[in-house]
C-alpha atoms as a PDB file:
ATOM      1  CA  UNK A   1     -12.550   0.047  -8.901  1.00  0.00           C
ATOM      2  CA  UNK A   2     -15.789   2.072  -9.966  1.00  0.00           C
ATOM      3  CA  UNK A   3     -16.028   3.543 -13.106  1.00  0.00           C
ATOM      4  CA  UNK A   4     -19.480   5.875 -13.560  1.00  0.00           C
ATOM      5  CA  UNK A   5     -21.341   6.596 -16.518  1.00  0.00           C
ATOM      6  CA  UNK A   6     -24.595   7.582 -16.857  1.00  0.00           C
ATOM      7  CA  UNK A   7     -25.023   6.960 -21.146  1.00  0.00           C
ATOM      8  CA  UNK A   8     -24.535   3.746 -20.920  1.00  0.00           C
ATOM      9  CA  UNK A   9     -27.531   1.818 -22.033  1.00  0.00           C
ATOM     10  CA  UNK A  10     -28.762  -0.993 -19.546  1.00  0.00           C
ATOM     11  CA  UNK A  11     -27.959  -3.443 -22.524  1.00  0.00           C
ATOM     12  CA  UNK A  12     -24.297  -3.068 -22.224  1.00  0.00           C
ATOM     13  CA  UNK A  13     -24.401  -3.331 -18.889  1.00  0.00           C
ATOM     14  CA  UNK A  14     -22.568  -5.833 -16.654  1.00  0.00           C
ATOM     15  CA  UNK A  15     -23.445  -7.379 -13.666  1.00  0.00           C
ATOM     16  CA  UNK A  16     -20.106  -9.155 -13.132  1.00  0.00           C
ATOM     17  CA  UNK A  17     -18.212  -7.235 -10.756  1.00  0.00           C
ATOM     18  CA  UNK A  18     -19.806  -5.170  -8.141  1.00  0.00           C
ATOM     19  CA  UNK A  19     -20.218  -1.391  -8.324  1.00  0.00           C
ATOM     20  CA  UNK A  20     -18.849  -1.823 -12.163  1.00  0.00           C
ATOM     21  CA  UNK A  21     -21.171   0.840 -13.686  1.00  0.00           C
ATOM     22  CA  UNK A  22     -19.564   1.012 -17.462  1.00  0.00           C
ATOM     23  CA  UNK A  23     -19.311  -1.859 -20.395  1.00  0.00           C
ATOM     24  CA  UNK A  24     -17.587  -4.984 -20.647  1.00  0.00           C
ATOM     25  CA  UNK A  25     -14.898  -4.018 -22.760  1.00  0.00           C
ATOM     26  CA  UNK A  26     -14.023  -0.975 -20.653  1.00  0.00           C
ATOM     27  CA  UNK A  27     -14.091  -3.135 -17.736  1.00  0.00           C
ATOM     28  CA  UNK A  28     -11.384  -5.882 -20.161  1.00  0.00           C
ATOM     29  CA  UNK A  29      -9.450  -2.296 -20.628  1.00  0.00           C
ATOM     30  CA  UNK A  30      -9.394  -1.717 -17.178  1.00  0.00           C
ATOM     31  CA  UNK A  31      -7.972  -4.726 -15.995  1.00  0.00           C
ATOM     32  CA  UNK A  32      -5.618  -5.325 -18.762  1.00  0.00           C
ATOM     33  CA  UNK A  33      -4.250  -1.902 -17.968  1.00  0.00           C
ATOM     34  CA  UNK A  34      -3.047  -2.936 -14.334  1.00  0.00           C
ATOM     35  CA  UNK A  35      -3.832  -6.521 -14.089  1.00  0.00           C
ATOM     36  CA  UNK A  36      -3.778  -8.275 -10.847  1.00  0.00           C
ATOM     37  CA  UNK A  37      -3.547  -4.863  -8.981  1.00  0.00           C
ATOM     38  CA  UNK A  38      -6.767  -2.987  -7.399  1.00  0.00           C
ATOM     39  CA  UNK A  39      -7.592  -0.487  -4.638  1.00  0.00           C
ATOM     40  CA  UNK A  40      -7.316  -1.400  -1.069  1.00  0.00           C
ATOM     41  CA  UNK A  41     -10.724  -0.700   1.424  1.00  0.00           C
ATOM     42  CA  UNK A  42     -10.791   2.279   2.619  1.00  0.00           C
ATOM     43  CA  UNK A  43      -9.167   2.760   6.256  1.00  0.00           C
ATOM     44  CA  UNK A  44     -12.203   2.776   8.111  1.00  0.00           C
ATOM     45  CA  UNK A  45     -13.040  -0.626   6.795  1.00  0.00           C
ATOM     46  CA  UNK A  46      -9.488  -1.733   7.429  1.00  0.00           C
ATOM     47  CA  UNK A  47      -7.644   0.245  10.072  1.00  0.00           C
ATOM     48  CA  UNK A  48      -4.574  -1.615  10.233  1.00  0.00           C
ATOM     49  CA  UNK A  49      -1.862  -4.125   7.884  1.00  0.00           C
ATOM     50  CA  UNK A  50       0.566  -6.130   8.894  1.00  0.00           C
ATOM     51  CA  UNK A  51       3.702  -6.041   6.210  1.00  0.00           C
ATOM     52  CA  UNK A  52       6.451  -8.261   5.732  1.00  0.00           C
ATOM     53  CA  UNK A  53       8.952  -7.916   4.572  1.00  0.00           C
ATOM     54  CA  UNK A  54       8.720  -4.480   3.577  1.00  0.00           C
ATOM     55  CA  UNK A  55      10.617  -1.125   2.406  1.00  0.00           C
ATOM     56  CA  UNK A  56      10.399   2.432   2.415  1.00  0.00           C
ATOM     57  CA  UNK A  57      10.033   4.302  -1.339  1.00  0.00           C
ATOM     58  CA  UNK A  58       9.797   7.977  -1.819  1.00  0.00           C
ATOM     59  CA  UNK A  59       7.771   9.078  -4.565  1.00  0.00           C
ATOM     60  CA  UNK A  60       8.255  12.105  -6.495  1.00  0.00           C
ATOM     61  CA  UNK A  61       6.559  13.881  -9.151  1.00  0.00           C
ATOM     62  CA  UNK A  62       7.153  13.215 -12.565  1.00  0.00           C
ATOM     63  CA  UNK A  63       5.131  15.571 -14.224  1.00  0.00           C
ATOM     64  CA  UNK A  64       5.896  18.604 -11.864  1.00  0.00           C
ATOM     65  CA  UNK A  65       2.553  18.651 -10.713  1.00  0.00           C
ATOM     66  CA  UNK A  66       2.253  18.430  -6.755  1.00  0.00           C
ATOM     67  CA  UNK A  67      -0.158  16.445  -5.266  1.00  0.00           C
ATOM     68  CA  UNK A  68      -0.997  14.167  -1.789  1.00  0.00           C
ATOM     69  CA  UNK A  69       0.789  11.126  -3.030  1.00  0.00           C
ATOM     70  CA  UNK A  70       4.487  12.612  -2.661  1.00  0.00           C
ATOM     71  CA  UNK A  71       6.349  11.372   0.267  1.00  0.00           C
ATOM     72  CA  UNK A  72       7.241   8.388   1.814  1.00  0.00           C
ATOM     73  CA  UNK A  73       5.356   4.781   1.035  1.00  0.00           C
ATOM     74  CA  UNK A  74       5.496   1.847   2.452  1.00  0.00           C
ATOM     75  CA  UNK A  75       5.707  -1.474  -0.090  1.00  0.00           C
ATOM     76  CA  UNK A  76       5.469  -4.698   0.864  1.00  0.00           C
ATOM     77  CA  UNK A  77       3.140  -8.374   1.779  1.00  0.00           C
ATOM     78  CA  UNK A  78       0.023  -7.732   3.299  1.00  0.00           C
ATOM     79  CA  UNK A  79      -0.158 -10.575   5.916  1.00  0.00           C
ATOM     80  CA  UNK A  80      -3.479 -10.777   6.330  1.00  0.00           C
ATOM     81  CA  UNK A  81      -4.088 -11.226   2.535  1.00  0.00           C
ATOM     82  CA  UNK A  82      -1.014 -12.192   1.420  1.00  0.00           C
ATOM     83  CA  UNK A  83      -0.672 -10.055  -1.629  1.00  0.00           C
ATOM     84  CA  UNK A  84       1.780  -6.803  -2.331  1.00  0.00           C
ATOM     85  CA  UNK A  85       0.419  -3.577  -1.189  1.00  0.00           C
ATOM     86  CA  UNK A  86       1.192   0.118  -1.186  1.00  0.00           C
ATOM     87  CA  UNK A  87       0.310   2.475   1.338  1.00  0.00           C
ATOM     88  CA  UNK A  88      -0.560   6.014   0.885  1.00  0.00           C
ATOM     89  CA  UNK A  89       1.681   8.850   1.818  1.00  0.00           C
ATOM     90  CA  UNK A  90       3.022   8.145   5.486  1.00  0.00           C
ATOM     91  CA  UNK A  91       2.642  11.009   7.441  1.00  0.00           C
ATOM     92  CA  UNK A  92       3.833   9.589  11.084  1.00  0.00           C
ATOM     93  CA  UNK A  93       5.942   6.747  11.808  1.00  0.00           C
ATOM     94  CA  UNK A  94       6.465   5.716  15.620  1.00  0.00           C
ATOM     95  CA  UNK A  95       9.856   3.095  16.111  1.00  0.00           C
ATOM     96  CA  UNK A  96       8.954   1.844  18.912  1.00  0.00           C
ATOM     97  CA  UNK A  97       5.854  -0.145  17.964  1.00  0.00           C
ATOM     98  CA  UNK A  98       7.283  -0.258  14.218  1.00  0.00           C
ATOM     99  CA  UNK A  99       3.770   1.283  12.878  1.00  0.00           C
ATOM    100  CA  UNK A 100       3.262   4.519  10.998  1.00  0.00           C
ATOM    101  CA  UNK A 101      -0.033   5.687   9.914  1.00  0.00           C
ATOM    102  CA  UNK A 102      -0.966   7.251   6.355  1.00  0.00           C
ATOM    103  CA  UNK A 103      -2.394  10.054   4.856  1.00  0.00           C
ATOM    104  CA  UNK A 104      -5.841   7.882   4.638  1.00  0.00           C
ATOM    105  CA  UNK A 105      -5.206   7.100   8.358  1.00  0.00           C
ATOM    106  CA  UNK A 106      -4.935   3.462   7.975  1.00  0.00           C
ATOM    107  CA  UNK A 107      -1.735   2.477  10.527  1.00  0.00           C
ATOM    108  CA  UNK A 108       0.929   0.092   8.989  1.00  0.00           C
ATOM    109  CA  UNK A 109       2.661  -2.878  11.120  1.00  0.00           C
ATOM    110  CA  UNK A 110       6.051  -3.117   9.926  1.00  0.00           C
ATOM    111  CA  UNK A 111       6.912  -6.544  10.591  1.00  0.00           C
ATOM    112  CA  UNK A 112      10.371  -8.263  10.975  1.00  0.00           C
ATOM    113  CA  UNK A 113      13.099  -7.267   8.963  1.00  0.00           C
ATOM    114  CA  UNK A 114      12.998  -5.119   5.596  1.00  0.00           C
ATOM    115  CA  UNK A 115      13.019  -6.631   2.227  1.00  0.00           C
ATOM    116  CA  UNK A 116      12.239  -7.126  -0.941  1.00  0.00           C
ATOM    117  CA  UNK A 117       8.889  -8.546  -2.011  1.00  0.00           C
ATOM    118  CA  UNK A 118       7.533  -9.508  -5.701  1.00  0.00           C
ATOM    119  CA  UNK A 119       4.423  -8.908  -5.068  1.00  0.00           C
ATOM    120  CA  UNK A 120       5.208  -5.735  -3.593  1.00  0.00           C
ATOM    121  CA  UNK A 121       7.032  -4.267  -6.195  1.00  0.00           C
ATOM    122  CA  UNK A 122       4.828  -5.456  -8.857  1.00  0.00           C
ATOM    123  CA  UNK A 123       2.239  -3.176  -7.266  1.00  0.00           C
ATOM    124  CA  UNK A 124       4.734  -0.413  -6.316  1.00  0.00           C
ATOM    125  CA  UNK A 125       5.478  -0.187 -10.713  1.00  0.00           C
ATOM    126  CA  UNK A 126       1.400  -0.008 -11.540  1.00  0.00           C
ATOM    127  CA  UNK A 127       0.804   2.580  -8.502  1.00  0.00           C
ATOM    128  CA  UNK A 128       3.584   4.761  -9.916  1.00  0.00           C
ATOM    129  CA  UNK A 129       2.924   4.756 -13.244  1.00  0.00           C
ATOM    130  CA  UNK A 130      -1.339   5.121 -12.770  1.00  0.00           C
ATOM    131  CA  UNK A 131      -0.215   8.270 -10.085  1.00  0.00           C
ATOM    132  CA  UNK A 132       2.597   9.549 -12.946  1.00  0.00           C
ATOM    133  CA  UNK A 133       5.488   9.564  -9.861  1.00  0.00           C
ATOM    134  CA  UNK A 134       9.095   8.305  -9.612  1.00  0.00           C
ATOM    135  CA  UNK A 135       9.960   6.191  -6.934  1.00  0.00           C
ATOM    136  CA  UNK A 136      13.196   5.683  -5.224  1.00  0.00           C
ATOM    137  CA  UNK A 137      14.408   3.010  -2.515  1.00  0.00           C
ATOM    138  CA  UNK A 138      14.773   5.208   0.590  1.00  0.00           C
ATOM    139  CA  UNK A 139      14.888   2.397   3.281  1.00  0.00           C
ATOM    140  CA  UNK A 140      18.217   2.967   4.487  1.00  0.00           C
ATOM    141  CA  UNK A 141      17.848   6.504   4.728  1.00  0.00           C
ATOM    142  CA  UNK A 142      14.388   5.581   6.629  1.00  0.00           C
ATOM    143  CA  UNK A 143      16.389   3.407   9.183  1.00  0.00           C
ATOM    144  CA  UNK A 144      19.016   5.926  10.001  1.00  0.00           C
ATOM    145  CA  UNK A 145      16.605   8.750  10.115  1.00  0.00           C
ATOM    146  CA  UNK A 146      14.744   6.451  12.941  1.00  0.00           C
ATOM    147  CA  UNK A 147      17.515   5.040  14.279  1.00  0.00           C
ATOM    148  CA  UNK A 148      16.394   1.396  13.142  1.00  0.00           C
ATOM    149  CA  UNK A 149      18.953  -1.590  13.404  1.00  0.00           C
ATOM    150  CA  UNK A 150      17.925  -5.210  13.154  1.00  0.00           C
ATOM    151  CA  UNK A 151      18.473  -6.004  16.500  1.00  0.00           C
ATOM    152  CA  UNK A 152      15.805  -3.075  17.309  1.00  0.00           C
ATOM    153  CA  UNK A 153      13.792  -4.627  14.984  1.00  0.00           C
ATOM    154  CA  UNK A 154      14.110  -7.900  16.079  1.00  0.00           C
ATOM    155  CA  UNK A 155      13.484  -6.534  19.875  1.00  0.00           C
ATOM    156  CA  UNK A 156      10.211  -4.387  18.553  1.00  0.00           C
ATOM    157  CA  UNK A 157       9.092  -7.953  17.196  1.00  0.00           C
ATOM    158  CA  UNK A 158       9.918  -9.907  20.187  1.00  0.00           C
ATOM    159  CA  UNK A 159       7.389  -7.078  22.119  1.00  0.00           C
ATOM    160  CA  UNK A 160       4.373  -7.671  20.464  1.00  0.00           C
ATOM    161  CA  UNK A 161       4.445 -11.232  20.653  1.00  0.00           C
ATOM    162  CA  UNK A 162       4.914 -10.822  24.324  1.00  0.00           C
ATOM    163  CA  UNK A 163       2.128  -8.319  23.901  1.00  0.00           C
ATOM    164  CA  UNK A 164      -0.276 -10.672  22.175  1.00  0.00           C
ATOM    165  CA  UNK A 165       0.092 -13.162  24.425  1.00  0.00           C
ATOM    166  CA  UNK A 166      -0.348 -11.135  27.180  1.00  0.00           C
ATOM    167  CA  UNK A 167      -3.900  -9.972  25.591  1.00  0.00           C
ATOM    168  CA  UNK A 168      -5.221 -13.815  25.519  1.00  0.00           C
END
């Protein structure tokens, strides 16, 4: 997270995390405020996530006020860091490959079967109350809608481990 202010005297500075450009204490507010949660790279620095387990949220607005991040989210584990994570709005989801890519263009791997995660929903409660949305539980609805089963799923999986190994 950046914060940018330019009357803040060199003195009162810190140096401790990079691109921090206010004081110490708003830094303490900062991270007190949402501790434990902070922005993913953009999607140019990291195309794709892998999530597992993972479920489908639809946020709405909660002060009336429309904006990009209303839609459909997905929630879950980031594999590859192993941390929750929340995407952005999901603007194309293909069932085949189990991947849909985001508003910020960043493609998410939905792997194995949905779920639940801690992590996940920690996150998910931070991101909607910093964005001032309701979120609901849609995953269901999100597996009907794409004709999802857990036998599809588990078949999708089975494919890209075949694929993988196929690309060695």
């Amino acid at each position: 997270m950046t914060k940018k202010s330019s009357k803040i005297p060199d003195s009162e500075r810190t140096d401790t995390t990079e691109n921090w450009e206010g004081t110490m204490p708003e830094l303490i507010d900062l991270m007190l405020a949402s501790p434990n949660v902070w922005p993913q790279p953009p999607a140019n620095v990291q195309p794709r996530k892998s999530v597992s387990p993972w479920t489908v949220y639809r946020a709405t607005p909660k002060n009336g006020q429309p904006n990009d991040m209303y839609g459909l989210h997905f929630v879950g584990r980031d594999l590859s860091e192993w941390s929750g994570c929340v995407s952005s709005r999901v603007v194309s989801f293909d069932p085949k490959t189990m991947s849909g890519t985001t508003i910020s263009g960043r493609v998410y791997e939905l792997v194995s079967q949905p779920g639940h995660c801690s992590d996940g929903d920690y996150v998910l409660g931070h991101w909607a109350d910093f964005n001032e949305v309701e979120v609901e539980d849609v995953t269901e609805q999100f597996m009907k809608t794409y004709g999802l089963t857990i036998q599809r799923i588990m078949e999708a999986d089975q494919q890209k481990f075949i694929d993988a190994k196929n690309r060695r």
